[in-house]
PDB file of N, CA and C in Angstrom:
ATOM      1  N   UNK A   1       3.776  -0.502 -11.706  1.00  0.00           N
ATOM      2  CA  UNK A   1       4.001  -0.984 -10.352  1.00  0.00           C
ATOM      3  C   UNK A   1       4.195   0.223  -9.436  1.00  0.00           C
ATOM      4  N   UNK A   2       3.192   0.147  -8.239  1.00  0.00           N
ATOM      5  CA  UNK A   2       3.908   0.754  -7.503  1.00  0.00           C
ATOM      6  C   UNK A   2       4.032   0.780  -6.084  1.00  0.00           C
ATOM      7  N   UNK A   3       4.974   1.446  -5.420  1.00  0.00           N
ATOM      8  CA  UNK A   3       5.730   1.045  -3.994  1.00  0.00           C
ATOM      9  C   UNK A   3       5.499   2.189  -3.260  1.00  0.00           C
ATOM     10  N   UNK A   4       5.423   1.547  -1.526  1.00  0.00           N
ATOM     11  CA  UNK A   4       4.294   2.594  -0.676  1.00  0.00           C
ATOM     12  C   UNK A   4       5.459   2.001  -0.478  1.00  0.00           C
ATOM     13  N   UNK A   5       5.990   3.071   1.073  1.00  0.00           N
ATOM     14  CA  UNK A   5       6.575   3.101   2.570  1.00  0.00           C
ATOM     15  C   UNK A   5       5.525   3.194   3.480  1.00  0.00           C
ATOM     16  N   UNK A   6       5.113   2.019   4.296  1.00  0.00           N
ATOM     17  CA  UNK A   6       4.117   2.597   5.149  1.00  0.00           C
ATOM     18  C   UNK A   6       4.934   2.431   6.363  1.00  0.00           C
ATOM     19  N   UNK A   7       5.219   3.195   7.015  1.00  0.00           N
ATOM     20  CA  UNK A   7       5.984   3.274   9.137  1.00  0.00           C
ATOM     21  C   UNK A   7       5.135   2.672   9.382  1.00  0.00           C
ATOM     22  N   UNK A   8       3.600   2.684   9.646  1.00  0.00           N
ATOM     23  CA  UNK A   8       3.108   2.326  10.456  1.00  0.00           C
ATOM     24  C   UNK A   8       2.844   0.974  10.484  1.00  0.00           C
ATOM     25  N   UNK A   9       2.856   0.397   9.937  1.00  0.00           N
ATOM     26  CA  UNK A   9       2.661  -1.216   9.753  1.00  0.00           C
ATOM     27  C   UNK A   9       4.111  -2.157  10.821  1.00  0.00           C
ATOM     28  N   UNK A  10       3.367  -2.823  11.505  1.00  0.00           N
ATOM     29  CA  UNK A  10       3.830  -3.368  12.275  1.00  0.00           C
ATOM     30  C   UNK A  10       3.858  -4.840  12.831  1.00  0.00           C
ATOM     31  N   UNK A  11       2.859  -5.389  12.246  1.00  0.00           N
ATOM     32  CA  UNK A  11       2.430  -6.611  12.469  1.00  0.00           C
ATOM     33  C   UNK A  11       1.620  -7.583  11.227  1.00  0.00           C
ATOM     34  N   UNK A  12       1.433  -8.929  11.723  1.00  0.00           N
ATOM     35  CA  UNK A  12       0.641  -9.680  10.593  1.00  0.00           C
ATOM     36  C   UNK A  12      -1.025  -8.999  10.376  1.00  0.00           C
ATOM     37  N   UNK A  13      -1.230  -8.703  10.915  1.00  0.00           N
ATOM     38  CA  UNK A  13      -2.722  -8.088  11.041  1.00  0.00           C
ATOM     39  C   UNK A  13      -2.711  -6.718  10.146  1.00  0.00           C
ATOM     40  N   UNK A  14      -1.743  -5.935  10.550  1.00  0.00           N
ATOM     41  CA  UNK A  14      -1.750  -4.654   9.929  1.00  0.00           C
ATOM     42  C   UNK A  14      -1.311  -5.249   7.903  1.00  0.00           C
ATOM     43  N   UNK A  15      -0.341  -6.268   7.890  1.00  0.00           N
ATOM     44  CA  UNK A  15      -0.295  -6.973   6.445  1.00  0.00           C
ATOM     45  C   UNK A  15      -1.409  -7.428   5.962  1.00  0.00           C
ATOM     46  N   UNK A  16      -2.642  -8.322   6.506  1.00  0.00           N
ATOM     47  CA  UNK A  16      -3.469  -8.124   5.725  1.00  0.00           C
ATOM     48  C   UNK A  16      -4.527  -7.311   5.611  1.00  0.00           C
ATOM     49  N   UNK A  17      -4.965  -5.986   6.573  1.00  0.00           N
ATOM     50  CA  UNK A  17      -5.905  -4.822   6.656  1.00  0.00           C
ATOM     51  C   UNK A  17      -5.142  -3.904   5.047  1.00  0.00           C
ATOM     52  N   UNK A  18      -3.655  -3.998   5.075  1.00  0.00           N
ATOM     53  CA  UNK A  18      -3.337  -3.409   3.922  1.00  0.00           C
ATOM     54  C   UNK A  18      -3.171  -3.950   2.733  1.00  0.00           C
ATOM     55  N   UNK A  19      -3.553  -5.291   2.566  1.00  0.00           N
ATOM     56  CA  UNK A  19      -3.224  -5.713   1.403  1.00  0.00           C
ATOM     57  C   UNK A  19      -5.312  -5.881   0.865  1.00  0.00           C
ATOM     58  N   UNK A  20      -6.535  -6.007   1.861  1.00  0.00           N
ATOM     59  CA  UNK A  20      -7.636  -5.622   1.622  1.00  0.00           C
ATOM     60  C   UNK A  20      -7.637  -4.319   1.582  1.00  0.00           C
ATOM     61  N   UNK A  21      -7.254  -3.484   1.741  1.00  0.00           N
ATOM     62  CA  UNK A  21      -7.678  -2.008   1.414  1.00  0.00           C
ATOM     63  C   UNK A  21      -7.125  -1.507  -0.043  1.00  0.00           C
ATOM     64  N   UNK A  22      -6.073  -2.799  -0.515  1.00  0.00           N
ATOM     65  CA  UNK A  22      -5.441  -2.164  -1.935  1.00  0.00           C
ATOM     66  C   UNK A  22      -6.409  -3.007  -2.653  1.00  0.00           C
ATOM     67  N   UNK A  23      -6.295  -4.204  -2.757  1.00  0.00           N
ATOM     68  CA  UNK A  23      -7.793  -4.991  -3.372  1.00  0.00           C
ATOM     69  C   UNK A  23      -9.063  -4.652  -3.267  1.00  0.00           C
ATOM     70  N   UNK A  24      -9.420  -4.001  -1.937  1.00  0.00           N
ATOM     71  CA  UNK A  24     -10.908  -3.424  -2.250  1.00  0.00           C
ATOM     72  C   UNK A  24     -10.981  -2.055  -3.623  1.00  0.00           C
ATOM     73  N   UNK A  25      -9.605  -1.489  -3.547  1.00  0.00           N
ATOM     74  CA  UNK A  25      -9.815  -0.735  -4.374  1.00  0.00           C
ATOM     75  C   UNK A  25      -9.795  -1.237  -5.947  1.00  0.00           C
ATOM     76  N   UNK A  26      -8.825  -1.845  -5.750  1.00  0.00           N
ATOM     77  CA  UNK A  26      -8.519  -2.726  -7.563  1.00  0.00           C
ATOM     78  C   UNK A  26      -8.829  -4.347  -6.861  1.00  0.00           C
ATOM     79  N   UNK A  27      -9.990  -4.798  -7.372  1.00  0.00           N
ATOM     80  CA  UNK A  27      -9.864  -6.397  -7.376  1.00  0.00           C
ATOM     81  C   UNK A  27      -8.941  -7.018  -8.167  1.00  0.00           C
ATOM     82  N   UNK A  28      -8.517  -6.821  -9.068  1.00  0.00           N
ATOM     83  CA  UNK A  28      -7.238  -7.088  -9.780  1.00  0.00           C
ATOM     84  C   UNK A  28      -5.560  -7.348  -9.334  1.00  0.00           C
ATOM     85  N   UNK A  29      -5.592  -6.267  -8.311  1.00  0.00           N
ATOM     86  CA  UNK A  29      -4.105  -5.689  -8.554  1.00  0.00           C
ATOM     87  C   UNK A  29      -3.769  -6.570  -7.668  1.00  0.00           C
ATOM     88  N   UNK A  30      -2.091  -7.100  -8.089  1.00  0.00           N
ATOM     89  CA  UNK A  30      -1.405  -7.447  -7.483  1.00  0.00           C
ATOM     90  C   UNK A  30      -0.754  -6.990  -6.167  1.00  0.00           C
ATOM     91  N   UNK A  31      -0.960  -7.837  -4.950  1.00  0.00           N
ATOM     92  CA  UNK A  31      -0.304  -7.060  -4.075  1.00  0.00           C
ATOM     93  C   UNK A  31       0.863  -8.121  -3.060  1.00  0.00           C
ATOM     94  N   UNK A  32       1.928  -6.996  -2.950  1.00  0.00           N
ATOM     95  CA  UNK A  32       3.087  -7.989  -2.004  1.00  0.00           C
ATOM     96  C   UNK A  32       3.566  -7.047  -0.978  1.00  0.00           C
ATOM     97  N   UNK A  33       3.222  -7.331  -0.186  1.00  0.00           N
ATOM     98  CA  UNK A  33       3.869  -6.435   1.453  1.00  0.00           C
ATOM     99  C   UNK A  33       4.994  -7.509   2.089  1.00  0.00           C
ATOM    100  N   UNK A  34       5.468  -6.753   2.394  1.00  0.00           N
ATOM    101  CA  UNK A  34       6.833  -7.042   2.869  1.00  0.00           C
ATOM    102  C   UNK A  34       6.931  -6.068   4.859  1.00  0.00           C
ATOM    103  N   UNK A  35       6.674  -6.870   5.203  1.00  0.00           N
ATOM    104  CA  UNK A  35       6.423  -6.244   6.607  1.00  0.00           C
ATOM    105  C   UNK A  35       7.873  -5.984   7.441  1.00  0.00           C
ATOM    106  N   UNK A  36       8.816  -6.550   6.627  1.00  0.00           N
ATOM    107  CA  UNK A  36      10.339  -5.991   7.244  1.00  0.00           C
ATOM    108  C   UNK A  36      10.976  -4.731   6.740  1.00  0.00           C
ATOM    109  N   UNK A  37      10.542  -4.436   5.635  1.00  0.00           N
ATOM    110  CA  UNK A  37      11.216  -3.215   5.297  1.00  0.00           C
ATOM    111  C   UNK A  37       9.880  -2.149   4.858  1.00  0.00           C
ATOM    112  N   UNK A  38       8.514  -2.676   5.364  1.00  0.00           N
ATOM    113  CA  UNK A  38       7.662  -1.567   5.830  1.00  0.00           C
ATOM    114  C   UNK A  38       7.154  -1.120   4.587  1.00  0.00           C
ATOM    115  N   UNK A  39       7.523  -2.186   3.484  1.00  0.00           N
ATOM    116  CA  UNK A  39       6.404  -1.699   2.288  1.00  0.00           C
ATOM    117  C   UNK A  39       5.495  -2.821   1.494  1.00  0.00           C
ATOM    118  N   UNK A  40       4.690  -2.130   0.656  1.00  0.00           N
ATOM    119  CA  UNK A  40       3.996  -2.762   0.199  1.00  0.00           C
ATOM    120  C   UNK A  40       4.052  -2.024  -1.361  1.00  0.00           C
ATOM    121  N   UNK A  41       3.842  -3.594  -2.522  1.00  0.00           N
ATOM    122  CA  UNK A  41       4.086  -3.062  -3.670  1.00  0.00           C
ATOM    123  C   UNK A  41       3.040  -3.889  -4.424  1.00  0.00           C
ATOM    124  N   UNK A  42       2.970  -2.796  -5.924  1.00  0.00           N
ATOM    125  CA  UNK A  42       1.179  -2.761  -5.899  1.00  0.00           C
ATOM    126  C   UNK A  42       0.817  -2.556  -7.727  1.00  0.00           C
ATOM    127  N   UNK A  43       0.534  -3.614  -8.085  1.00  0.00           N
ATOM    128  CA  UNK A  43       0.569  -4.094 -10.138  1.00  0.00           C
ATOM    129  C   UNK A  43      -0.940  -3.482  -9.696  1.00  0.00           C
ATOM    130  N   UNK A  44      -1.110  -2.743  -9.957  1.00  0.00           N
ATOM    131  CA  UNK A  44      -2.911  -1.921 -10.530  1.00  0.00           C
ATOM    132  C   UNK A  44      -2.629  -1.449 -11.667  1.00  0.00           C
ATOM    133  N   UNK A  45      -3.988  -1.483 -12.405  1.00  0.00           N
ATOM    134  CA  UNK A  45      -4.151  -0.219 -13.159  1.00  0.00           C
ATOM    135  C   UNK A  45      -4.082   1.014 -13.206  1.00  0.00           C
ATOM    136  N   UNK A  46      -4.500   1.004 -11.790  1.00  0.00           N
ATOM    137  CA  UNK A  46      -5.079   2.261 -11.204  1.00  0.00           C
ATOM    138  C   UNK A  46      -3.734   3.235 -10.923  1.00  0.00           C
ATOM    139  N   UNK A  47      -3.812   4.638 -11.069  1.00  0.00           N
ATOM    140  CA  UNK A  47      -2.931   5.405 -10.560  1.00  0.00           C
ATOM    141  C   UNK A  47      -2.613   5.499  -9.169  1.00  0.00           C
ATOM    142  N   UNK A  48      -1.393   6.123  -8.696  1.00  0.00           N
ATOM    143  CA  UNK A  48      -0.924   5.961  -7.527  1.00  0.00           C
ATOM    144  C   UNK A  48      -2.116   6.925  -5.948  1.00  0.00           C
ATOM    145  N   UNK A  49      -2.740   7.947  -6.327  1.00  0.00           N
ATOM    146  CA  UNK A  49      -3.098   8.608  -5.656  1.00  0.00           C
ATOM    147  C   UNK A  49      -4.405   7.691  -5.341  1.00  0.00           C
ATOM    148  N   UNK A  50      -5.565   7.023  -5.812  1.00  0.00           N
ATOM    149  CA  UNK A  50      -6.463   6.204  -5.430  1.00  0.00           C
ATOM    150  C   UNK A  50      -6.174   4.754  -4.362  1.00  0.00           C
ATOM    151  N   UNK A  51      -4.856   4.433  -4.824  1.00  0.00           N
ATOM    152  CA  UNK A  51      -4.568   3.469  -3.624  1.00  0.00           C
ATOM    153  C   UNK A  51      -3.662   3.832  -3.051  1.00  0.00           C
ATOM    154  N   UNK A  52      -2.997   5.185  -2.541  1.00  0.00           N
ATOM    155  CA  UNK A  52      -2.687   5.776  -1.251  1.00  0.00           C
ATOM    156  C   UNK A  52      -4.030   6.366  -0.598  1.00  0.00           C
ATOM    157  N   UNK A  53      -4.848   6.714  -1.288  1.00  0.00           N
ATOM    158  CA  UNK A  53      -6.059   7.030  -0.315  1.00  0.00           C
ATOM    159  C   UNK A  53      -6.697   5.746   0.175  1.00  0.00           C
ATOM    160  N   UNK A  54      -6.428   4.739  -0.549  1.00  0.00           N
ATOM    161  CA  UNK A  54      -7.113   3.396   0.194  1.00  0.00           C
ATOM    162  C   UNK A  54      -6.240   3.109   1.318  1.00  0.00           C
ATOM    163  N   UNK A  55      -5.057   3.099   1.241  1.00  0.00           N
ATOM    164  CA  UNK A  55      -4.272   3.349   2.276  1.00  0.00           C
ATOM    165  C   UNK A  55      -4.290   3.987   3.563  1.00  0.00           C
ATOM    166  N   UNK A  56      -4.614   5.072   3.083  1.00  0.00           N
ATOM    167  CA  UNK A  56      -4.663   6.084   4.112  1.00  0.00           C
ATOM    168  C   UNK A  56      -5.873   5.929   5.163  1.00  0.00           C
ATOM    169  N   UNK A  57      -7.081   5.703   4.029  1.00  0.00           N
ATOM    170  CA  UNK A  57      -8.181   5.418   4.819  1.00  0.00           C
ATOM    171  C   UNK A  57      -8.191   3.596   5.840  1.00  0.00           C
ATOM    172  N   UNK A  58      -7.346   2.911   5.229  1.00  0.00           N
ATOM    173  CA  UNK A  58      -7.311   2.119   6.309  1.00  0.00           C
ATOM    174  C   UNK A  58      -6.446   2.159   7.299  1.00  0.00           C
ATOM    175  N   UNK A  59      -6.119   3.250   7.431  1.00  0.00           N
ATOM    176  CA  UNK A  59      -5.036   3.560   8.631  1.00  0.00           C
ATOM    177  C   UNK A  59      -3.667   4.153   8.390  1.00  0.00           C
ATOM    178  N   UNK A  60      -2.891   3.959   7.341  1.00  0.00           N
ATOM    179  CA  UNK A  60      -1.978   3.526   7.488  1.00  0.00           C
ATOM    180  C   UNK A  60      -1.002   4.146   6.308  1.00  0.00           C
ATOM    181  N   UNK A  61      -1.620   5.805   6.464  1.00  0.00           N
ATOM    182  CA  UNK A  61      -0.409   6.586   5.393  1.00  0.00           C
ATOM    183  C   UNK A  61       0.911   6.504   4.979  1.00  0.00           C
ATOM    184  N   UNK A  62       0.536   5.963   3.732  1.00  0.00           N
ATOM    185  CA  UNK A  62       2.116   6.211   2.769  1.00  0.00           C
ATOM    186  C   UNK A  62       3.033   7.156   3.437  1.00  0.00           C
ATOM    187  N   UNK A  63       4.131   7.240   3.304  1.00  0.00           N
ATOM    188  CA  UNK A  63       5.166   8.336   3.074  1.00  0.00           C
ATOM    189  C   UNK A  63       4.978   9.218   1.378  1.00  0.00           C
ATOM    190  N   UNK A  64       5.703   9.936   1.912  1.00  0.00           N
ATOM    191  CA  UNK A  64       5.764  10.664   0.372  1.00  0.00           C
ATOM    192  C   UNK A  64       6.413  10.277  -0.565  1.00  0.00           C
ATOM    193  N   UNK A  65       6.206  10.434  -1.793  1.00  0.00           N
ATOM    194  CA  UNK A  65       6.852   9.311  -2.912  1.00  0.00           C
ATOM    195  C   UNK A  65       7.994  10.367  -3.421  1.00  0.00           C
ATOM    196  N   UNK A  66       8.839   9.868  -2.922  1.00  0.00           N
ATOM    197  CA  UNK A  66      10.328  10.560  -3.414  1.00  0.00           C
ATOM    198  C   UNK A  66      10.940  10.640  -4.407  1.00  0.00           C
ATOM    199  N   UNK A  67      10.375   9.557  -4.994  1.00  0.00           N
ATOM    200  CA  UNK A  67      11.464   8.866  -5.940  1.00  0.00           C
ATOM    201  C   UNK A  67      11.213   9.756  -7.162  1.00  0.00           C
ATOM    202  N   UNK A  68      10.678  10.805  -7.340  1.00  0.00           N
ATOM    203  CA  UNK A  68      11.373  11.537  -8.632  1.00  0.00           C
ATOM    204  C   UNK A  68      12.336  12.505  -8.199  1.00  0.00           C
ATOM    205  N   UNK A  69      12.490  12.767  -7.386  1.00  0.00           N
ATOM    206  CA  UNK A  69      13.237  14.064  -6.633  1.00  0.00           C
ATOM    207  C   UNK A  69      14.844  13.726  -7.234  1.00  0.00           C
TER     208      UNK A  69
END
């Protein structure tokens, strides 16, 4: 599983441009955005760096993933 911070997300529109940009990448993966606390969380196969670039390319860059620090 894994969990994006996106700031920029702001609206219902921007929830589903990001929840097609994680599915275009994995047709599979599970996806749940949560548009109040600005994230979106993400059951792929796929490693984390391929669907922050799907991310990114639909607008709407991750934060940096902190959580090993």
């Amino acid at each position: 599983m894994h969990q994006f911070h996106l700031p920029d997300m702001s609206c219902g529109h921007c929830v589903a441009a990001i929840t097609r940009a994680l599915q275009a990448a994995d047709a599979q993966a599970r996806v749940e955005v949560d548009l109040d606390s600005k994230t979106a969380r993400v059951d792929s196969a796929l490693p984390r760096a391929p669907l922050a670039a799907a991310l990114t390319e639909a607008g709407f860059t991750p934060e940096p993933d902190n959580s090993r620090i």
